[in-house]
Every structure is written in C-alpha cells, then in structure tokens.
N, C-alpha and C. Protein backbone atom coordinates (compact mmCIF):
# COMPACT_ATOMS: atom_id res chain seq x y z
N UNK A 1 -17.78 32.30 10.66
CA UNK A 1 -17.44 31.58 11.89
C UNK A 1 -16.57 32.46 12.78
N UNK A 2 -17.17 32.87 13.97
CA UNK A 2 -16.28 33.19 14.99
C UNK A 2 -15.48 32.36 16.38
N UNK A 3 -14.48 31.56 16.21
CA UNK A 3 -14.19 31.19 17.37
C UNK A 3 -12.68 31.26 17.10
N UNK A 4 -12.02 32.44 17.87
CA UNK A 4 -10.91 32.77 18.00
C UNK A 4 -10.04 32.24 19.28
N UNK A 5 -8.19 32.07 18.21
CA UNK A 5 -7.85 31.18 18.96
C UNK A 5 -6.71 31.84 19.08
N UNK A 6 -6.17 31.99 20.49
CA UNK A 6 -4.76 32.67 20.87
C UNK A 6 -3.76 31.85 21.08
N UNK A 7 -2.72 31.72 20.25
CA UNK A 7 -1.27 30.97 20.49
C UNK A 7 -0.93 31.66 21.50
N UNK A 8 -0.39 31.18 22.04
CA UNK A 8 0.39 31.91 23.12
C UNK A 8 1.49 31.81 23.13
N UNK A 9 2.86 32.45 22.76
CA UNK A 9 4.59 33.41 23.72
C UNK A 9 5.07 31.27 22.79
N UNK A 10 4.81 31.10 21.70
CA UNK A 10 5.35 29.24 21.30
C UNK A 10 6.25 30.20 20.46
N UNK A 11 7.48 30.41 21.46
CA UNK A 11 8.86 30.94 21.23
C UNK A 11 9.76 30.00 21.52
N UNK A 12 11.60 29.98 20.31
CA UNK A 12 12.18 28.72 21.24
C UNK A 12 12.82 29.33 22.63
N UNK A 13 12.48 30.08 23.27
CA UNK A 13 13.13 29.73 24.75
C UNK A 13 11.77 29.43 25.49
N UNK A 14 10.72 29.35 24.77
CA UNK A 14 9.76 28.89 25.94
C UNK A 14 9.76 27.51 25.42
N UNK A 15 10.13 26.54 24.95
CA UNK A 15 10.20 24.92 24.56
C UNK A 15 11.21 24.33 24.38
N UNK A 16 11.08 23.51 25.39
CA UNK A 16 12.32 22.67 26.02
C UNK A 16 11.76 21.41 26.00
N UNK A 17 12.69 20.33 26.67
CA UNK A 17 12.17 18.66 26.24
C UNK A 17 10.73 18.26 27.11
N UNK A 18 10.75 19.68 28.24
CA UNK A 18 9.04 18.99 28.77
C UNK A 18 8.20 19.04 27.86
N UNK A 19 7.47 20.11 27.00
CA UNK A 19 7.19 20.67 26.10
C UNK A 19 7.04 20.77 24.75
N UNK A 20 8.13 20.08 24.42
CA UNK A 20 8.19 20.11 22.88
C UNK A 20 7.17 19.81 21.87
N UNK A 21 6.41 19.07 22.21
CA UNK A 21 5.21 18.46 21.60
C UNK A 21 4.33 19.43 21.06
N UNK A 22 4.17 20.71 21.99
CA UNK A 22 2.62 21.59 21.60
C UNK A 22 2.80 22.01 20.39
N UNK A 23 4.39 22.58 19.65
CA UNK A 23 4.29 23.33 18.59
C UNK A 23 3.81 22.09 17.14
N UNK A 24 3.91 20.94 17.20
CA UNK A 24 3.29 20.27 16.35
C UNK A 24 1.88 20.06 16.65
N UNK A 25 1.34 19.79 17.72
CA UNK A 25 -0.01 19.71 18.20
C UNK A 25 -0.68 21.15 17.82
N UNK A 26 -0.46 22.17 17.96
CA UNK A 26 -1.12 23.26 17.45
C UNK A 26 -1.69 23.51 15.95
N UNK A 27 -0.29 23.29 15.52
CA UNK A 27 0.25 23.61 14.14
C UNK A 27 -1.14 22.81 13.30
N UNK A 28 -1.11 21.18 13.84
CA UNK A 28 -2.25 20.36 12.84
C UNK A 28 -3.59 21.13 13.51
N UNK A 29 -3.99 21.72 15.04
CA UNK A 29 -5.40 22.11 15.22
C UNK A 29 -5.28 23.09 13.97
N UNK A 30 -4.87 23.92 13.78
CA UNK A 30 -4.65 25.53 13.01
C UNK A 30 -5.50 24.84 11.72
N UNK A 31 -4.42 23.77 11.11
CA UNK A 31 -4.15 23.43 9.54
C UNK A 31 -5.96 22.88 9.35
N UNK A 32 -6.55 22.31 10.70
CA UNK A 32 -7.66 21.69 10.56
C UNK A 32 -8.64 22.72 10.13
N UNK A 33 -8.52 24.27 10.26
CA UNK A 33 -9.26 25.64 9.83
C UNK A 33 -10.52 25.31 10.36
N UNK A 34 -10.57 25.21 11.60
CA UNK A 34 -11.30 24.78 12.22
C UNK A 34 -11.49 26.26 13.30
N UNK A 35 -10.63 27.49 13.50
CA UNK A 35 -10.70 28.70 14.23
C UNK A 35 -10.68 30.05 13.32
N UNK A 36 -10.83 30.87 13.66
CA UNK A 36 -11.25 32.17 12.71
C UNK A 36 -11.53 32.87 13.77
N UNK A 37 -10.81 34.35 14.09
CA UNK A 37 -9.50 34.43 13.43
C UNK A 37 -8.49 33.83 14.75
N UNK A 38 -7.00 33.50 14.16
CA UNK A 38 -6.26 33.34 14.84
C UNK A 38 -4.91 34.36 15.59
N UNK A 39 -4.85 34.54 16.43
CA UNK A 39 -3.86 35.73 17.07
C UNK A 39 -2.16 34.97 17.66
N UNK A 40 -1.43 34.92 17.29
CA UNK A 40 -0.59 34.48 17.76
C UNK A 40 0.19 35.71 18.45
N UNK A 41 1.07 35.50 19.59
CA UNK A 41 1.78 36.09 20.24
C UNK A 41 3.10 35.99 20.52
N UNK A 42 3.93 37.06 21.05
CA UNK A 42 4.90 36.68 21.01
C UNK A 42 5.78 37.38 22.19
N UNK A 43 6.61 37.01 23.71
CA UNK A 43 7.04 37.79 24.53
C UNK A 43 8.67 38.37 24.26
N UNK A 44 8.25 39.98 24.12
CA UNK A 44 10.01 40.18 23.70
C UNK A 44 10.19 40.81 24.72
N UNK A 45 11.26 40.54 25.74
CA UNK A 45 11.87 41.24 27.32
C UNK A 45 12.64 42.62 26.72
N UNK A 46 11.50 43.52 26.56
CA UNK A 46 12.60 44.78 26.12
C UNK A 46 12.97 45.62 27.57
N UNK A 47 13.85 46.66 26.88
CA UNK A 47 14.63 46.98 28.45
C UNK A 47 13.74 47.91 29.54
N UNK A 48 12.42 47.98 28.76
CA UNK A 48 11.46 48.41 29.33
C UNK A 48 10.49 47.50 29.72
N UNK A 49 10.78 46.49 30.05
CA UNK A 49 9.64 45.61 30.70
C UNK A 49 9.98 44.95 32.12
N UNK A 50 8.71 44.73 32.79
CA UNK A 50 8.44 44.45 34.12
C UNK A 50 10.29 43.32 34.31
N UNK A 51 10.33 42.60 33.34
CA UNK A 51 11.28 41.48 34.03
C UNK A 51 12.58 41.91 33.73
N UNK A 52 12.57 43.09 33.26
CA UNK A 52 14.27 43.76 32.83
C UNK A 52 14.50 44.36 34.07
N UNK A 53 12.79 44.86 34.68
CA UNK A 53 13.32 46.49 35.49
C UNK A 53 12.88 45.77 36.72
N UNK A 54 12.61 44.59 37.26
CA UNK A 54 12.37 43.95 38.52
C UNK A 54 13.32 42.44 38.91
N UNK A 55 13.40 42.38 37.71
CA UNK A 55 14.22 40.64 37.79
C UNK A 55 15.80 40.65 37.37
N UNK A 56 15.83 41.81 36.52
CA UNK A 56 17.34 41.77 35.97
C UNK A 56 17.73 40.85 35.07
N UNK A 57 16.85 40.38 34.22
CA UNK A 57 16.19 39.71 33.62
C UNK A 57 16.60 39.67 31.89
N UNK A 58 17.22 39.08 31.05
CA UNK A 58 17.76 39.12 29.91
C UNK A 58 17.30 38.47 29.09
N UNK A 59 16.14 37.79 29.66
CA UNK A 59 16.02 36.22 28.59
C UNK A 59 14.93 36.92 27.75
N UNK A 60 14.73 36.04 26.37
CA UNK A 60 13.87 36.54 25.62
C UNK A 60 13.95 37.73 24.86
N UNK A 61 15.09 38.16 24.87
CA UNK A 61 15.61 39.36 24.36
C UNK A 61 16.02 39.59 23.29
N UNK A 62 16.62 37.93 22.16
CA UNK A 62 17.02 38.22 21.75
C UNK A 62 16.26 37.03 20.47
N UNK A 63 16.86 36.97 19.04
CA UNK A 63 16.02 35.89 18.17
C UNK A 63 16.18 35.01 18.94
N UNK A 64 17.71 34.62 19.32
CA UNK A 64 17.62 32.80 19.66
C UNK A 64 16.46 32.34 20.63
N UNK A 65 15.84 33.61 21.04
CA UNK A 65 15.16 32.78 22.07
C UNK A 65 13.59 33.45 22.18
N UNK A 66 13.63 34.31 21.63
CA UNK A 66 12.44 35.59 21.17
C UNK A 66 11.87 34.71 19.76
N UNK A 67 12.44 33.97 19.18
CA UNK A 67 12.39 34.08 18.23
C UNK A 67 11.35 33.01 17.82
N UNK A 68 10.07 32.87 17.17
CA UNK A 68 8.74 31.89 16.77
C UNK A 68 9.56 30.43 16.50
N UNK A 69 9.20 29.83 17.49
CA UNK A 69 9.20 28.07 17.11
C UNK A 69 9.13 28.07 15.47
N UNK A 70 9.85 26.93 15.10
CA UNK A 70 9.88 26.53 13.42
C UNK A 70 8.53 26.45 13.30
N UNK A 71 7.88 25.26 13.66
CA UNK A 71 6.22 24.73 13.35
C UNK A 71 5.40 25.60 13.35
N UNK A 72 5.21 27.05 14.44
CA UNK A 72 4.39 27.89 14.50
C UNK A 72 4.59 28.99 13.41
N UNK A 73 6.12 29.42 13.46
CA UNK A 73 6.28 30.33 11.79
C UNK A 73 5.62 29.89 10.84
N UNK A 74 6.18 28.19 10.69
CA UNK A 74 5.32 28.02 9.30
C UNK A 74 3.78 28.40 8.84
N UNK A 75 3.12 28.39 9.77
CA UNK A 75 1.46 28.37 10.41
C UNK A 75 1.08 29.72 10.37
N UNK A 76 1.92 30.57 10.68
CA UNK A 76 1.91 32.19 10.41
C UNK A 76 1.82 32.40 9.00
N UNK A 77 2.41 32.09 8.32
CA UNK A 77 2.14 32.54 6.67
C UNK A 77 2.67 33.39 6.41
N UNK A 78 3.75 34.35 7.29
CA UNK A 78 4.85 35.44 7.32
C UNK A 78 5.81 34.60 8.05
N UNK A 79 6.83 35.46 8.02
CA UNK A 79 7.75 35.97 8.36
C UNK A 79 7.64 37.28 9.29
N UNK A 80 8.21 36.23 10.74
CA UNK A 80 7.77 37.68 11.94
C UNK A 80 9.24 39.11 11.97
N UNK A 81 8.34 39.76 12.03
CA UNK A 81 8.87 41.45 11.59
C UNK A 81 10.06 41.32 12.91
N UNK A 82 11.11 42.60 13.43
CA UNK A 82 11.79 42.28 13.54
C UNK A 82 11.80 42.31 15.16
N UNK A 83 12.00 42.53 16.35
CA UNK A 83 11.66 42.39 17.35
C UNK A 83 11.28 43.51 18.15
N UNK A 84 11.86 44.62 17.24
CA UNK A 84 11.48 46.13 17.88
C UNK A 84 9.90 46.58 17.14
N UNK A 85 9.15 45.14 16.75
CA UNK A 85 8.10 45.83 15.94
C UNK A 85 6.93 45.68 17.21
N UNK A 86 6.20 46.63 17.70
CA UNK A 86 5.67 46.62 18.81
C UNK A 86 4.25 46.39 18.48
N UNK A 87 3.55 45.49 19.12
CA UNK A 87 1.91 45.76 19.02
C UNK A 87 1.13 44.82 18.02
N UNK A 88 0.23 45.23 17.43
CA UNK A 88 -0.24 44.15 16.52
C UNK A 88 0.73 44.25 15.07
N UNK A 89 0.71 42.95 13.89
CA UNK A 89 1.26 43.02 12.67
C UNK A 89 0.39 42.25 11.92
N UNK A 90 -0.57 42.64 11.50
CA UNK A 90 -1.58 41.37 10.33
C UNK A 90 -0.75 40.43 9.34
N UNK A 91 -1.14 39.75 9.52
CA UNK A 91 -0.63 38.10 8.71
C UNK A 91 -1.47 37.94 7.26
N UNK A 92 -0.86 37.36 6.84
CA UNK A 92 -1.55 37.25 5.63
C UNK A 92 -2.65 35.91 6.13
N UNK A 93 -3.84 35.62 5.56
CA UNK A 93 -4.70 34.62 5.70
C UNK A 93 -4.38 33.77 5.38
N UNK A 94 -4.75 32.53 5.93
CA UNK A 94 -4.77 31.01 5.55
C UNK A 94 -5.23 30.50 6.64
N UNK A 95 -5.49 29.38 6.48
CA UNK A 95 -6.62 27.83 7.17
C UNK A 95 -7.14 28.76 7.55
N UNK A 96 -7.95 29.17 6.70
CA UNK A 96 -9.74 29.58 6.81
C UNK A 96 -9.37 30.86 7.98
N UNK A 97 -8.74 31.45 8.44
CA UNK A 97 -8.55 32.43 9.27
C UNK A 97 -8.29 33.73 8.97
N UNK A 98 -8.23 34.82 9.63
CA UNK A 98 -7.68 36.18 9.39
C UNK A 98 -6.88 35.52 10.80
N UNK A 99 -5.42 35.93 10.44
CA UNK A 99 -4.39 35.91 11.21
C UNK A 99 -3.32 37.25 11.36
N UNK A 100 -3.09 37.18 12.91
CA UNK A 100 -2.19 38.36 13.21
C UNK A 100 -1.02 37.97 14.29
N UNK A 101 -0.05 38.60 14.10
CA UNK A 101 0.91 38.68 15.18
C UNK A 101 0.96 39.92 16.30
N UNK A 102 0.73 39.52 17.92
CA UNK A 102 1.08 40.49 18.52
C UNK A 102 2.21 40.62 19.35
N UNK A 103 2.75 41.37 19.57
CA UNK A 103 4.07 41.52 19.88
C UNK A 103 3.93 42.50 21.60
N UNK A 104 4.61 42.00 22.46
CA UNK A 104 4.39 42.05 24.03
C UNK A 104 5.76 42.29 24.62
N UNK A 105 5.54 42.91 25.89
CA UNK A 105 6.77 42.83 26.92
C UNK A 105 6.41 42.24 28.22
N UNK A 106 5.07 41.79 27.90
CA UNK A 106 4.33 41.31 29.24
C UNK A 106 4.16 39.68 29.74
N UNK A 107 3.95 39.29 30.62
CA UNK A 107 3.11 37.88 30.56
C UNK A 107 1.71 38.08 29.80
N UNK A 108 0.95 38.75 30.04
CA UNK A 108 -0.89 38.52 29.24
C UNK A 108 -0.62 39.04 27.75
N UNK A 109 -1.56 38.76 27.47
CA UNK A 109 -1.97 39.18 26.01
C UNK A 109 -2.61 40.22 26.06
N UNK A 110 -3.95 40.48 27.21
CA UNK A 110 -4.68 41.44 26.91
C UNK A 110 -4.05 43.13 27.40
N UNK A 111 -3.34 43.32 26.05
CA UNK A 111 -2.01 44.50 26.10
C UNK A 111 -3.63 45.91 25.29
N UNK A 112 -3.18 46.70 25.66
CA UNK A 112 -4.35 47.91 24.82
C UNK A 112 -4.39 48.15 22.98
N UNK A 113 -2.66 47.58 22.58
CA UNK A 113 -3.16 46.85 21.03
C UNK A 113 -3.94 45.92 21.17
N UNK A 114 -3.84 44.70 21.83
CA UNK A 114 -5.14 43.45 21.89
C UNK A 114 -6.25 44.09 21.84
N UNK A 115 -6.52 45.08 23.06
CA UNK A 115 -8.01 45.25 23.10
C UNK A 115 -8.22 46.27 22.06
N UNK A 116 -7.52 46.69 21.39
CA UNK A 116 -8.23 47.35 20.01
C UNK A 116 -8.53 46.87 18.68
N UNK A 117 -8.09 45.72 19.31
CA UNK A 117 -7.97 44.38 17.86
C UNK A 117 -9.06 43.95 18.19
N UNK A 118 -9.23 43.84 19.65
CA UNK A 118 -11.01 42.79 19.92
C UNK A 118 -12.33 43.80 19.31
N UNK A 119 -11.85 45.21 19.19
CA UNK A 119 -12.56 45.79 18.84
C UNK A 119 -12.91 46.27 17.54
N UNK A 120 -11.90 46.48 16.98
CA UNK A 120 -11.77 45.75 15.31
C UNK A 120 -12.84 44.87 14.90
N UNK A 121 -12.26 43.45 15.72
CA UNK A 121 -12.97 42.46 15.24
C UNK A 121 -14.25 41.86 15.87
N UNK A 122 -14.73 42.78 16.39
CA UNK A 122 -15.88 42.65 16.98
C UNK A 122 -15.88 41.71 18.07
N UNK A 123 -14.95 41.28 18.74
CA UNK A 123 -14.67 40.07 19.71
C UNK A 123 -14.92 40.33 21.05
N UNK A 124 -15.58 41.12 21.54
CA UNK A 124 -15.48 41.61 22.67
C UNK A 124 -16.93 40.49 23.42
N UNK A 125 -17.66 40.23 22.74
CA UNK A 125 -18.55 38.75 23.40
C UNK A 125 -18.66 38.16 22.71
N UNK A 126 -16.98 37.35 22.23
CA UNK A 126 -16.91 35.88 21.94
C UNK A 126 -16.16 35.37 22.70
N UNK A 127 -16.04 34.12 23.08
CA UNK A 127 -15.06 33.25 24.15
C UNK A 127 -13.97 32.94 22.83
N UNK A 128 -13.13 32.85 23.79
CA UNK A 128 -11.74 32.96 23.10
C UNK A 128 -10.77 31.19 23.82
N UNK A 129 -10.55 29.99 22.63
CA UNK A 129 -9.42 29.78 23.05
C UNK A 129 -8.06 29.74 22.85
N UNK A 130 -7.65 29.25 24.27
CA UNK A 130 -6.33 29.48 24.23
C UNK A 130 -5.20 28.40 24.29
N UNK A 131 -3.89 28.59 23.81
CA UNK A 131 -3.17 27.61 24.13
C UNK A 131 -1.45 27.97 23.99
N UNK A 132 -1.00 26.92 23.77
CA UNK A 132 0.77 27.94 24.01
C UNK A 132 1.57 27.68 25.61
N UNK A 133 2.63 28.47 25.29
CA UNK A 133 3.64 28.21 26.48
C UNK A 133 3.68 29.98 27.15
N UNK A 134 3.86 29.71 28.60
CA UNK A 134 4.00 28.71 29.63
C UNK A 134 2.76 28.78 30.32
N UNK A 135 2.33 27.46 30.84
CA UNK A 135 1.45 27.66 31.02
C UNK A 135 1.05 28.20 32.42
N UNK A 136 2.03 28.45 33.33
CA UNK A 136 1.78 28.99 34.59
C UNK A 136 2.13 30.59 35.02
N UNK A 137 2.65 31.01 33.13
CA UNK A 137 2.73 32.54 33.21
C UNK A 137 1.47 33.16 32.65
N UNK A 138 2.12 33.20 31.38
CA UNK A 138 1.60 34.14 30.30
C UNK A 138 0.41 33.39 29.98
N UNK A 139 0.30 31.39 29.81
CA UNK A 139 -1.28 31.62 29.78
C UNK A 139 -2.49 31.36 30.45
N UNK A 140 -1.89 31.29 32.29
CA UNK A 140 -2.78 31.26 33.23
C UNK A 140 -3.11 33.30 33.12
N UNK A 141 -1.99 34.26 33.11
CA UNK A 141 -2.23 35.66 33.47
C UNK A 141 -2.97 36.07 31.86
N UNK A 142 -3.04 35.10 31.26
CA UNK A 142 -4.09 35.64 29.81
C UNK A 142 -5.23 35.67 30.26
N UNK A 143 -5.29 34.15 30.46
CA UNK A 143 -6.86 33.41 31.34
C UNK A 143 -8.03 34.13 32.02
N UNK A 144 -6.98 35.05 32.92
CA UNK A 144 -7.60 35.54 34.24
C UNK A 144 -7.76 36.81 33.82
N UNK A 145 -7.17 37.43 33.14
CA UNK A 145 -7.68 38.86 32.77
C UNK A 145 -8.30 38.60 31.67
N UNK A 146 -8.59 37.34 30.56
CA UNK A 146 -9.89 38.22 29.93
C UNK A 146 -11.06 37.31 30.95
N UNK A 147 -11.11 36.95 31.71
CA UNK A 147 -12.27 36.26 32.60
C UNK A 147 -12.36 37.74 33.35
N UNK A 148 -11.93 38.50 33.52
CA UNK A 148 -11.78 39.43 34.31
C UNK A 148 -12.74 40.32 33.76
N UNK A 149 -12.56 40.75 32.37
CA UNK A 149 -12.76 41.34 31.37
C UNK A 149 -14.47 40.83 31.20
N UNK A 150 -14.91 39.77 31.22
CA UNK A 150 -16.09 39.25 30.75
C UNK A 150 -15.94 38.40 29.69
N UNK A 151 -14.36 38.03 29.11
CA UNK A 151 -14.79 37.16 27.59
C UNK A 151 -13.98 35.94 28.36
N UNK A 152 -14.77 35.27 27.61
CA UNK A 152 -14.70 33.26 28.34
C UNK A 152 -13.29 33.14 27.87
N UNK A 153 -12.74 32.37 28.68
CA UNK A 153 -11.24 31.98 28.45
C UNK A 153 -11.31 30.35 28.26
N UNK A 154 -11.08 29.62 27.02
CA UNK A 154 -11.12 28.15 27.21
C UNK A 154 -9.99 27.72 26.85
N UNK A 155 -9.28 27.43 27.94
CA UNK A 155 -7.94 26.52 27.91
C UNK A 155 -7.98 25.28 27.06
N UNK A 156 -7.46 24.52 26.05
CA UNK A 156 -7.08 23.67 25.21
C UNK A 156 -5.95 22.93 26.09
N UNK A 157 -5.98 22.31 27.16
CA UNK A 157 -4.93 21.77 27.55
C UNK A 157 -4.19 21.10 27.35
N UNK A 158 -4.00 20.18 26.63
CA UNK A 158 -3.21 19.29 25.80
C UNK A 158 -2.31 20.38 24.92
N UNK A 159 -2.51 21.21 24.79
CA UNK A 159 -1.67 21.95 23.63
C UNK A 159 -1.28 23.28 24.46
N UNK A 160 -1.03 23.29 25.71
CA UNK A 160 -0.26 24.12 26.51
C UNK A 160 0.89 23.02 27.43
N UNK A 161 1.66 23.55 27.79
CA UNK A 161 3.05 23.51 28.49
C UNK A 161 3.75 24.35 28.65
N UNK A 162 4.69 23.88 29.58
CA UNK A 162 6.19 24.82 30.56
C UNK A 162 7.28 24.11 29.84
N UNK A 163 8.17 24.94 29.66
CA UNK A 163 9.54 24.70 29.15
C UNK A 163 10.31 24.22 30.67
N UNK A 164 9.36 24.78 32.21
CA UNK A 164 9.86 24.62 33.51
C UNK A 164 9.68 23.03 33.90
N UNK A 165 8.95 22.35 32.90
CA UNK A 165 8.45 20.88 33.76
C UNK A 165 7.00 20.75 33.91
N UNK A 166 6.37 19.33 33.52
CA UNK A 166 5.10 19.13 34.08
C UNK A 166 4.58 19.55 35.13
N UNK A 167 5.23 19.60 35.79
CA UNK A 167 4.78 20.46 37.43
C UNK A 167 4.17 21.72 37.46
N UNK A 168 4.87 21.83 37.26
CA UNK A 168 4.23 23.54 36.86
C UNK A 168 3.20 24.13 36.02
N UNK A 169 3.15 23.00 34.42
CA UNK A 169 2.41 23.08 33.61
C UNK A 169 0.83 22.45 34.77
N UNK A 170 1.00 21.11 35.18
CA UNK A 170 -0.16 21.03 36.01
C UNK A 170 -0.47 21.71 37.13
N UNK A 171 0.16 22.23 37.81
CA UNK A 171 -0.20 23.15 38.86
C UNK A 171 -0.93 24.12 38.66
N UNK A 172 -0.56 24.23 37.50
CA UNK A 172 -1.04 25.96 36.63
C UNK A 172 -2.53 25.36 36.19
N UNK A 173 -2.90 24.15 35.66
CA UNK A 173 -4.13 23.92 34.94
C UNK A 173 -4.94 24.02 36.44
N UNK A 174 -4.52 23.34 37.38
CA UNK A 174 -5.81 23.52 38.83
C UNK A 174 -5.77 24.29 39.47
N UNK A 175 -4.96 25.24 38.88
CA UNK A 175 -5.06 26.89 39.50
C UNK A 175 -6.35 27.33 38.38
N UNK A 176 -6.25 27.17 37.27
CA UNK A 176 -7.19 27.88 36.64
C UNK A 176 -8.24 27.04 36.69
N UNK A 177 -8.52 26.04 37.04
CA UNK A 177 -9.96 25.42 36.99
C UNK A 177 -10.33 25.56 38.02
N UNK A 178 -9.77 26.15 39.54
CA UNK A 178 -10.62 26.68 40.25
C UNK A 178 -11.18 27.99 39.85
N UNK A 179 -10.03 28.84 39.80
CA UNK A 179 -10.15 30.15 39.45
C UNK A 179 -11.72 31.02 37.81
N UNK A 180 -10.91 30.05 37.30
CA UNK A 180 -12.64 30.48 36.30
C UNK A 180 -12.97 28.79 35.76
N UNK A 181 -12.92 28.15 36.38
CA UNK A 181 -14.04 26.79 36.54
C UNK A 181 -13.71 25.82 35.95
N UNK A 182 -13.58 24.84 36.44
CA UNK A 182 -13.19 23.47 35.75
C UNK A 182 -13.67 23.11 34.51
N UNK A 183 -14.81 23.52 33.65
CA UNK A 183 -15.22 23.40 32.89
C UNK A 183 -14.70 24.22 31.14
N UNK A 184 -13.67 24.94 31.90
CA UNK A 184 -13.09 26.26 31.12
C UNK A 184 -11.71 25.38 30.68
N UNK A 185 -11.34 24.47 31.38
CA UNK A 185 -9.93 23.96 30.92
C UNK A 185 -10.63 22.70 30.61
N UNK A 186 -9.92 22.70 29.14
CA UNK A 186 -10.57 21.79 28.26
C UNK A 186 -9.54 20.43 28.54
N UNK A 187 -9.52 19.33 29.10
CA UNK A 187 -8.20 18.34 28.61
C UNK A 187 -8.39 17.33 27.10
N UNK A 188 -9.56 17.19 27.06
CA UNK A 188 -9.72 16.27 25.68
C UNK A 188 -10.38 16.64 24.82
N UNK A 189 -9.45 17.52 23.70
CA UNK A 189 -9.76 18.50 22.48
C UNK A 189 -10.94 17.53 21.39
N UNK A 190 -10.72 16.60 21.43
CA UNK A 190 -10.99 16.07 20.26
C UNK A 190 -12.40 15.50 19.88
N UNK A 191 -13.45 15.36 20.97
CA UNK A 191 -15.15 15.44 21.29
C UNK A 191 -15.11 17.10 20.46
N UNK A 192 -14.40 18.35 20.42
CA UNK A 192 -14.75 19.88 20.57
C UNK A 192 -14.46 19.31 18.72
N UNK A 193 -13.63 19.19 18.68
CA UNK A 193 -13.23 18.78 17.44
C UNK A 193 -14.12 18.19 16.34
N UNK A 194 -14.76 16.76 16.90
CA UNK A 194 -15.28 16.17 15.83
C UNK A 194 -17.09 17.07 15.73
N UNK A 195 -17.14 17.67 16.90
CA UNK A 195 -18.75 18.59 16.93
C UNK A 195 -18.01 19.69 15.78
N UNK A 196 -17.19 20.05 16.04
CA UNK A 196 -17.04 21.22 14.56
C UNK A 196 -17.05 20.70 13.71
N UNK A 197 -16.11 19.35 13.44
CA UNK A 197 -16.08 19.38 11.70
C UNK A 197 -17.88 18.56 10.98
N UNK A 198 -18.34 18.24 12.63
CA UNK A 198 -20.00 17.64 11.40
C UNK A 198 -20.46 19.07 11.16
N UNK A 199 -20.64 20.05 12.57
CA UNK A 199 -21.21 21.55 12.28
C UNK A 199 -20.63 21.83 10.67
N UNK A 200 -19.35 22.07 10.75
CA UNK A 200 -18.47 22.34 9.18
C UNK A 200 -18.84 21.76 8.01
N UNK A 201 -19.45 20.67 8.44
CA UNK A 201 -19.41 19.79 7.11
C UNK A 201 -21.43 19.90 6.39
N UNK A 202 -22.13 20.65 7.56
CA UNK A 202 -23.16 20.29 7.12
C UNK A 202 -24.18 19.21 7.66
C-alpha cells in the first residue's frame, strides 16, 4: 500500500487552545494503519533560517517549543534526536508504516532531504496527504509546492489548524481550494476512511 501521509511542524509552540484537538485526531488516523509510509516533520528556527535572518525571529528554537507534541511522539515510535539533527532520521516502524522524521528551518516540507526521500521511496507519482499545524504556513506552502512539483497534495482538513485562531486556519483552507482545487481539501475524512478499511479488509 502506497498512500503517504505528512504530519506537519505538530510541535508545542504550534498548539494552542484553537488547535489543540489535531494532535489526538491524528494520532487515532495513524493508529488506524490505514497510511504507508508516514513522514512527520518538524520546524527548528536555526540561526540560519529565513525567520532568524528576516524577522528577528526566536521562536521555535528551542525544546519548549521545537519540541514534538506528547500525542505525536508517542505515534513516532522514537524519541526525536536532538534539534541540531538536520534532514531526514528513520523511525522505527509501526501502524503498518515505514516512518521517518524530517527536520526543517523552513515553512514547506519539500526541503532537498524530502525530495531524496521521495526518491528513495519511489513517491514521486503518488499523491500525498497532508495534515498538521499551521495551517496558513507550513501546510498551505507544503500544498503548493508539491502541486507545483506534479504530486497531488490532499489536505485532511479536520486534522489541520493554527495555534493563530480559526481565522486563519479557514482562510488558509479557501486559499488552497482555489489554488489547487476544492476537491484537494478534504473536510470529511471519514467516507476516505470507511472506503479503505472495506478495500483493507477484503
């Protein structure tokens, strides 16, 4: 089974009380082993990145706030390496997945470790979804560059949010359903859901 699924930057300074919900909502899609493989991510503001050297910018810098949501660590099956670890880190397997951690200074994912991982894993024409915080950074600027790229981007919306407020989290979803098509931002997971587990079951 190929349908790979990108966590997205579900760090605690990106989840706050708008928000809080996705890291349990993920956590049970994962446990359902219902994706293969899974990529989780993670944004560390090192002193070399766009928001150190344009914004003046500190946040995310450090564990308290760099550091993997409780619910999503658990779901990792490691223990994330330490923050100076740059690029991809393979995870040990579980719920039916090959799992990895990638490690960023950016908003997107698609960093030149990513795209050597898509190439690894042969992913370069499979649609990929996505989900995670925030959703009007890191996973609208995921979205659009691999749509950019040629690989389908399918938003899971229910299981994205802003630590900034609903506002933003929705603003961001009808930015991307114009941008690569209303049909690409998914809002009701659970029709996608019950078609896998009869496919799964036989």
């Amino acid at each position: 089974m190929q349908r790979p699924l990108i966590v997205v930057d579900v760090q605690r300074g990106n989840i706050s009380e708008y928000n809080r919900f996705i890291p349990n909502g993920i956590a049970s899609i994962i446990k359902a082993e219902l994706f293969n493989p899974i990529i989780f991510t993670r944004y560390v503001n090192t002193p070399d990145s766009p928001a150190r050297l344009f914004l003046e910018s500190e946040e995310m810098s450090d564990f308290g706030s760099a550091g993997m949501e409780m619910k999503i660590g658990e779901v990792m099956g490691a223990k994330a390496p330490g923050l100076d670890t740059y690029g991809v880190t393979p995870l040990p397997e579980g719920y039916g997945a090959t799992r990895y951690l990638l490690t960023k200074n950016t908003y997107t994912v698609v960093t030149p470790e990513f795209e050597e991982l898509l190439g690894e894993l042969d992913l370069d024409n499979t649609g990929m979804y996505i989900v995670g915080a925030d959703t009007e950074s890191s996973v609208l600027k995921t979205a659009l560059d691999l749509f950019e790229r040629t690989i389908e981007p399918i938003i899971l919306a229910e299981f994205c949010g802003s630590h900034r407020g609903l506002g933003n989290h929705e603003r961001a979803l009808e930015l991307m359903k114009e941008l690569i098509g209303a049909e690409r931002v998914v809002s009701d997971y659970m029709p996608l859901r019950h078609r896998w587990e009869r496919a799964k079951g036989g």
